[in-house]
Protein backbone atom coordinates (compact mmCIF):
# COMPACT_ATOMS: atom_id res chain seq x y z
CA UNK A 1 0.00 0.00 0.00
CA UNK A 2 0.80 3.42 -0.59
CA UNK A 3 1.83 5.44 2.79
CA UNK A 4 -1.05 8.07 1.35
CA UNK A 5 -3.40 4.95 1.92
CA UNK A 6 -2.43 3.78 4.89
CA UNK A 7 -2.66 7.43 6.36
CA UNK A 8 -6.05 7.53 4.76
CA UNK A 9 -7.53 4.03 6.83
CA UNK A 10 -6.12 5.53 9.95
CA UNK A 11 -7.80 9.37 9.61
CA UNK A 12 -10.94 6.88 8.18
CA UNK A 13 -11.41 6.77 12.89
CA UNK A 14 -9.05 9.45 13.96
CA UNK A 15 -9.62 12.46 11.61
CA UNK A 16 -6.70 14.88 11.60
CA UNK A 17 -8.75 17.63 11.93
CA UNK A 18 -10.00 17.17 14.96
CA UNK A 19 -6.66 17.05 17.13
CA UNK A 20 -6.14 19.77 19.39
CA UNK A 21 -4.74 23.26 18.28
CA UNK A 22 -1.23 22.50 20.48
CA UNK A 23 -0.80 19.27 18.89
CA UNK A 24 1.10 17.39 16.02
CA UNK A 25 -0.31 14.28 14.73
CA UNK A 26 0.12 13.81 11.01
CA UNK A 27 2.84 12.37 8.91
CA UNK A 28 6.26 13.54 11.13
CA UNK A 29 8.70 12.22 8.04
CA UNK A 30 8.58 10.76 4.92
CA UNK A 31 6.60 10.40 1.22
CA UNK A 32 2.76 10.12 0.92
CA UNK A 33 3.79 8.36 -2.30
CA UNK A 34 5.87 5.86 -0.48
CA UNK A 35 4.80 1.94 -0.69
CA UNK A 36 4.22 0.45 2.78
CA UNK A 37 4.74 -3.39 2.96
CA UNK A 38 5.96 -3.62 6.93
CA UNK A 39 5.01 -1.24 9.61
CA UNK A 40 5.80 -0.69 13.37
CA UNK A 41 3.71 -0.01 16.21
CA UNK A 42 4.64 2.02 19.03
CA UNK A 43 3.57 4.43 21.88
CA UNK A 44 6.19 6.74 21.66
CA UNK A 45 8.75 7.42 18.92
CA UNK A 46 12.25 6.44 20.58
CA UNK A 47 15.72 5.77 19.46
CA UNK A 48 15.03 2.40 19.98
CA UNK A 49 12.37 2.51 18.47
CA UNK A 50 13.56 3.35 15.17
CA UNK A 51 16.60 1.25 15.46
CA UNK A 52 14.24 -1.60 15.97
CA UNK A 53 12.32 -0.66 13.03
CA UNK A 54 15.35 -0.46 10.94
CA UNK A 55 16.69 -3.71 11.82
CA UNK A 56 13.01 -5.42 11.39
CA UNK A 57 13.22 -4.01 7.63
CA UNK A 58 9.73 -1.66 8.22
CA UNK A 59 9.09 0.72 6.22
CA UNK A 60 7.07 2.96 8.28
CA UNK A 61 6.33 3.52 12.31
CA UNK A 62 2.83 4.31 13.72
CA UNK A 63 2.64 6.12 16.91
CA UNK A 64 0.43 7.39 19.38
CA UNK A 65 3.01 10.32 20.81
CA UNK A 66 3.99 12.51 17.59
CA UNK A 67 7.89 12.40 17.29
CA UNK A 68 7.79 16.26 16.69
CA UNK A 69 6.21 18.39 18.78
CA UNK A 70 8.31 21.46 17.86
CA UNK A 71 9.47 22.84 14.63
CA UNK A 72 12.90 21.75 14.04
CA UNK A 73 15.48 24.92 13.70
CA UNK A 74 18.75 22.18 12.15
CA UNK A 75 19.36 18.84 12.27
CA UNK A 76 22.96 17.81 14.10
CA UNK A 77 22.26 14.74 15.88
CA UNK A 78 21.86 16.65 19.52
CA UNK A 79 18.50 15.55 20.74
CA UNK A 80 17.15 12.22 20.56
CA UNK A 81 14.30 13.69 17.96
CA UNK A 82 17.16 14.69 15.95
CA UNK A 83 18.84 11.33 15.72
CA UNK A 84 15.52 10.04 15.21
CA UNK A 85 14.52 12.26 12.16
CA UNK A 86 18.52 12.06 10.94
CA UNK A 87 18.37 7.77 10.63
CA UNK A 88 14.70 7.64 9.60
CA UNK A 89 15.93 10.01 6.57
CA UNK A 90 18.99 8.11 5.91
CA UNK A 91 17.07 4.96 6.07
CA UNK A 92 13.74 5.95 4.14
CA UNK A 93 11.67 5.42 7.04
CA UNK A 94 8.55 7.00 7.15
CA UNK A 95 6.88 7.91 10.44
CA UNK A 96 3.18 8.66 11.26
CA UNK A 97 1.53 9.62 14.70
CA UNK A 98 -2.07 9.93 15.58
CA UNK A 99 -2.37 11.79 18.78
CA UNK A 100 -5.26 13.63 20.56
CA UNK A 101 -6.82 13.20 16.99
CA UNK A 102 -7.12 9.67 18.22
CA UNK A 103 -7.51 10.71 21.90
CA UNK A 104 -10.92 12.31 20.70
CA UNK A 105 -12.22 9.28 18.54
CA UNK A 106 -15.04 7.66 20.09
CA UNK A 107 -13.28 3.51 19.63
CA UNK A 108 -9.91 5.87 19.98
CA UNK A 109 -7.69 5.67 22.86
CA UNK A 110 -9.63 5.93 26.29
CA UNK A 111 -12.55 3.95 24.09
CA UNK A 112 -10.26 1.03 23.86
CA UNK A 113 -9.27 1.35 27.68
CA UNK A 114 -12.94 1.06 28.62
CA UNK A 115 -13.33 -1.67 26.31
CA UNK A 116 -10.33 -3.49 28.18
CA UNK A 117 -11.93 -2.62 31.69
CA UNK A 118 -15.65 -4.23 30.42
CA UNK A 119 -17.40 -0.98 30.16
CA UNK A 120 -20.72 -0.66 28.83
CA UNK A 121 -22.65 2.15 27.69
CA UNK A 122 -19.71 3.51 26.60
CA UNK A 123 -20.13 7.39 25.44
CA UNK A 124 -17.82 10.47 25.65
CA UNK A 125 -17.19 12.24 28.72
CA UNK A 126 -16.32 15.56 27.45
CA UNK A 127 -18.00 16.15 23.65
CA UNK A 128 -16.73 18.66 21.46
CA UNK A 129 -19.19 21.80 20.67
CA UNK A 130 -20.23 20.34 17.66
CA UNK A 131 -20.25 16.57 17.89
CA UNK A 132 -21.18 14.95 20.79
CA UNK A 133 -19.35 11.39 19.35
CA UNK A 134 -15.79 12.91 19.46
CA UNK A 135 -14.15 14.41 22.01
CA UNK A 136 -12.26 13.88 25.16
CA UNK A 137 -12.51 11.04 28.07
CA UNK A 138 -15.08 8.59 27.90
CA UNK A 139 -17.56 7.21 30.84
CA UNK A 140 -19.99 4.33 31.20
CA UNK A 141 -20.66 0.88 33.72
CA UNK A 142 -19.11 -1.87 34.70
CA UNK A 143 -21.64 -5.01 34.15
CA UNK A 144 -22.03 -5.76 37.71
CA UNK A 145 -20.77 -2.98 41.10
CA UNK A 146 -17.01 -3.66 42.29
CA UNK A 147 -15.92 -3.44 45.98
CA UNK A 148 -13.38 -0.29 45.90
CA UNK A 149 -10.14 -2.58 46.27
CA UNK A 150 -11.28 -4.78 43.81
CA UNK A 151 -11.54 -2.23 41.05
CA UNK A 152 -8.07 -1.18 41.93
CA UNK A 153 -6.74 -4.67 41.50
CA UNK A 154 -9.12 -4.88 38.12
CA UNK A 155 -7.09 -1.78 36.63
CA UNK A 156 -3.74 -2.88 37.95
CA UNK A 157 -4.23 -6.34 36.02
CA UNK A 158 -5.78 -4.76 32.82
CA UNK A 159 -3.38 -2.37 31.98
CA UNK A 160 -0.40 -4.45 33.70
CA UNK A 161 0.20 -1.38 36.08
CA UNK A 162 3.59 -1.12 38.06
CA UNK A 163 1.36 1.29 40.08
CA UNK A 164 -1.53 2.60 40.93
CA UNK A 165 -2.35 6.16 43.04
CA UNK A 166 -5.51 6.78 44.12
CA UNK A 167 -7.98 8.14 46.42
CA UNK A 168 -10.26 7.46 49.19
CA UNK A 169 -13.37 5.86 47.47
CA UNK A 170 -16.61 8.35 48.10
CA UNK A 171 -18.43 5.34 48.30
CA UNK A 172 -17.35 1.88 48.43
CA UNK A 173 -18.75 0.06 45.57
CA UNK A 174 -17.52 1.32 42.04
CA UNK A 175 -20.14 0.94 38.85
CA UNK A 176 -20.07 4.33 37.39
CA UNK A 177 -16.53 4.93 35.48
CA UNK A 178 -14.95 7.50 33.81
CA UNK A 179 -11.61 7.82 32.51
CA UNK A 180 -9.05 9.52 30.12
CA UNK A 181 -5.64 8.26 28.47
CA UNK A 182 -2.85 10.02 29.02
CA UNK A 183 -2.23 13.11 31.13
CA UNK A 184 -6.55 14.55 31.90
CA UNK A 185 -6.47 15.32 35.53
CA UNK A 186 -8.63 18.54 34.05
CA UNK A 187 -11.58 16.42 33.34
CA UNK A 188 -11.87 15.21 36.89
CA UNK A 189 -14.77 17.75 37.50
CA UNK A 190 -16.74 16.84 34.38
CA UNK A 191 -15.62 12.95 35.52
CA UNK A 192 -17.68 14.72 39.15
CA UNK A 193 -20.51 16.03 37.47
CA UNK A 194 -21.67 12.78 35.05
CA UNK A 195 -21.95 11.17 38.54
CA UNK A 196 -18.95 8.30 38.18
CA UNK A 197 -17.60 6.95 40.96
CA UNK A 198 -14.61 6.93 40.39
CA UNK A 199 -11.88 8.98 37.73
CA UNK A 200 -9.73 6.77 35.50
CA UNK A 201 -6.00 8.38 34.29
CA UNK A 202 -2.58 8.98 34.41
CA UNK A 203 0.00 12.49 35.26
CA UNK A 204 -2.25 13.63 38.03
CA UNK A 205 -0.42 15.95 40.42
CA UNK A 206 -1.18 16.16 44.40
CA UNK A 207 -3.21 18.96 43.87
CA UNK A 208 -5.78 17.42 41.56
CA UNK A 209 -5.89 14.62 43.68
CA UNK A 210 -6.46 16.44 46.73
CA UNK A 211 -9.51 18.24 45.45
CA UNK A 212 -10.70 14.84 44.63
CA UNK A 213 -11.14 13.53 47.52
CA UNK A 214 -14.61 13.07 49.13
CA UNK A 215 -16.55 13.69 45.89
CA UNK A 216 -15.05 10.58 43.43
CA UNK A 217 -12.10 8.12 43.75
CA UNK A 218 -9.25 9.59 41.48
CA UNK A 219 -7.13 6.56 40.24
CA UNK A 220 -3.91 7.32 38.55
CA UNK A 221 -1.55 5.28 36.35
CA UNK A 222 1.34 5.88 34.32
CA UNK A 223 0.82 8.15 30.88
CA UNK A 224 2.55 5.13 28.57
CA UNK A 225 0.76 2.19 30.74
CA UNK A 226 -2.80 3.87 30.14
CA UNK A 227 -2.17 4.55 26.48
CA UNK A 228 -0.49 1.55 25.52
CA UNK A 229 -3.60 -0.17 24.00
CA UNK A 230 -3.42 2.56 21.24
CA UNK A 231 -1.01 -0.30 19.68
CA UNK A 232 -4.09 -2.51 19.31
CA UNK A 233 -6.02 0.28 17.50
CA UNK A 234 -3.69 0.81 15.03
CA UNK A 235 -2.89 -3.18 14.56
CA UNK A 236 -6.73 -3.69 14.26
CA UNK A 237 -6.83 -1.08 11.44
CA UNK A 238 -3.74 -2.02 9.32
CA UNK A 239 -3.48 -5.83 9.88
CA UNK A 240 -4.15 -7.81 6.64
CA UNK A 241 -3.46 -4.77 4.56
CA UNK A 242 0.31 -4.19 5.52
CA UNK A 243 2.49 -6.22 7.65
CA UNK A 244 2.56 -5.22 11.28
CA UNK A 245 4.39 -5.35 14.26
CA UNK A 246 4.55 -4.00 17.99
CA UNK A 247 7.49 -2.43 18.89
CA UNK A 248 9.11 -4.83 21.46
CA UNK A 249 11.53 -1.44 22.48
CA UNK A 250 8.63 0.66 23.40
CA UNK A 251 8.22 0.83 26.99
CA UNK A 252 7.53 3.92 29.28
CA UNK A 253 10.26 5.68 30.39
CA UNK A 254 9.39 6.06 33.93
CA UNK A 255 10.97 3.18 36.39
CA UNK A 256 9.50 2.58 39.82
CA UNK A 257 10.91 1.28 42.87
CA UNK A 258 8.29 -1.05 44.28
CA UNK A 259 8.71 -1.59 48.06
């Protein structure tokens, strides 16, 4: 397949359009005309990452996290992005990430985490102005109510946690859930106000999780551990058009001492 198509399958769920104004998903490198006959999945775009994909003969890596976040002023092989753009030029590598463009998709990124958890009723938490089927967060059930601690242990074996912060529970059996990938600590009052029990994400400070308290049980996991389904997204879309693999580099890059 052409790159152009492959792009096209992927924007088919997470329109382009629709990422936020501070954001960079899109193509980061390469030729639209490009063929595509391998391509690897990641999280975040790494120098591992890209050597992996280099020695595993790809032609092209998806990620969630754009590579590029920042316009580029030269190219000397002093920051990591640097080296990454400098051997994915030398090697014809094209690179791809779909971002809060896929954050705001509906079966995008915290879709798929509810999906994982056994949500039902599954709708968006906060809707854009105009479409109430994309936007930010999601919220919906879980089949049957869960003792407090057992939700906790539920999350920790879903997303194969390291850790998990949380709150006091406001009550002690959780049904109502709501929940964002990636760093949406800012949603907790809108998580508040759809009546969940408890608030689903990852990057909250002590701050957010103080004002919390009392009114909904904030749960907090790491940023790459609650996105990391985004993989499976992207695998679902592309596999039996392209080859496709999961980069076995991509990992967070936050290490906890567990006690």
């Amino acid at each position: 397949m052409l790159l152009k198509e492959i792009i096209d399958i992927i924007e088919s769920v997470a329109p382009r359009r629709q990422q936020e104004a501070w954001d960079n998903s899109g193509l980061q490198v390469g030729d639209l005309s490009r063929e595509i006959h391998s391509v690897l999945l990641s999280v975040d775009v790494s120098e591992a990452v890209v050597a992996e994909a280099i020695r595993e003969g790809c032609d092209l890596i998806v990620s969630h996290h754009p590579l590029l976040f920042h316009g580029l002023k030269h190219v000397t092989g002093q920051t990591p992005q640097e080296r990454c753009v400098a051997e994915a030029i030398r090697h014809d590598l094209a690179i791809y990430s779909s971002h809060t463009s896929m954050d705001k998709a509906l079966r995008g990124v915290s879709g798929r985490m509810a999906e994982q958890l056994g949500l039902q009723d599954i709708r968006i938490l906060v809707p854009s102005p105009d479409d109430d089927r994309v936007g930010l967060g999601v919220i919906g059930s879980l089949p049957r109510p869960l003792l407090w601690s057992a939700w906790l242990k539920h999350v920790q074996q879903v997303f194969g946690a390291d850790y998990v912060r949380y709150t006091d529970p406001a009550q002690s059996m959780i049904q109502r859930v709501a929940l964002c990938g990636g760093a949406g600590a800012e949603f907790i009052p809108d998580a508040i106000a759809a009546g969940a029990h408890t608030y689903l994400s990852a990057d909250m400070k002590y701050h957010d999780m103080q004002a919390a308290a009392g009114q909904i049980m904030a749960v907090d996991i790491d940023h790459w551990v609650s996105e990391h389904f985004t993989r499976d997204i992207f695998a679902n879309l592309l596999q039996g058009k392209v080859q496709v693999k999961v980069a076995q580099s991509d990992a967070s890059p936050v290490k906890v001492i567990v006690s």
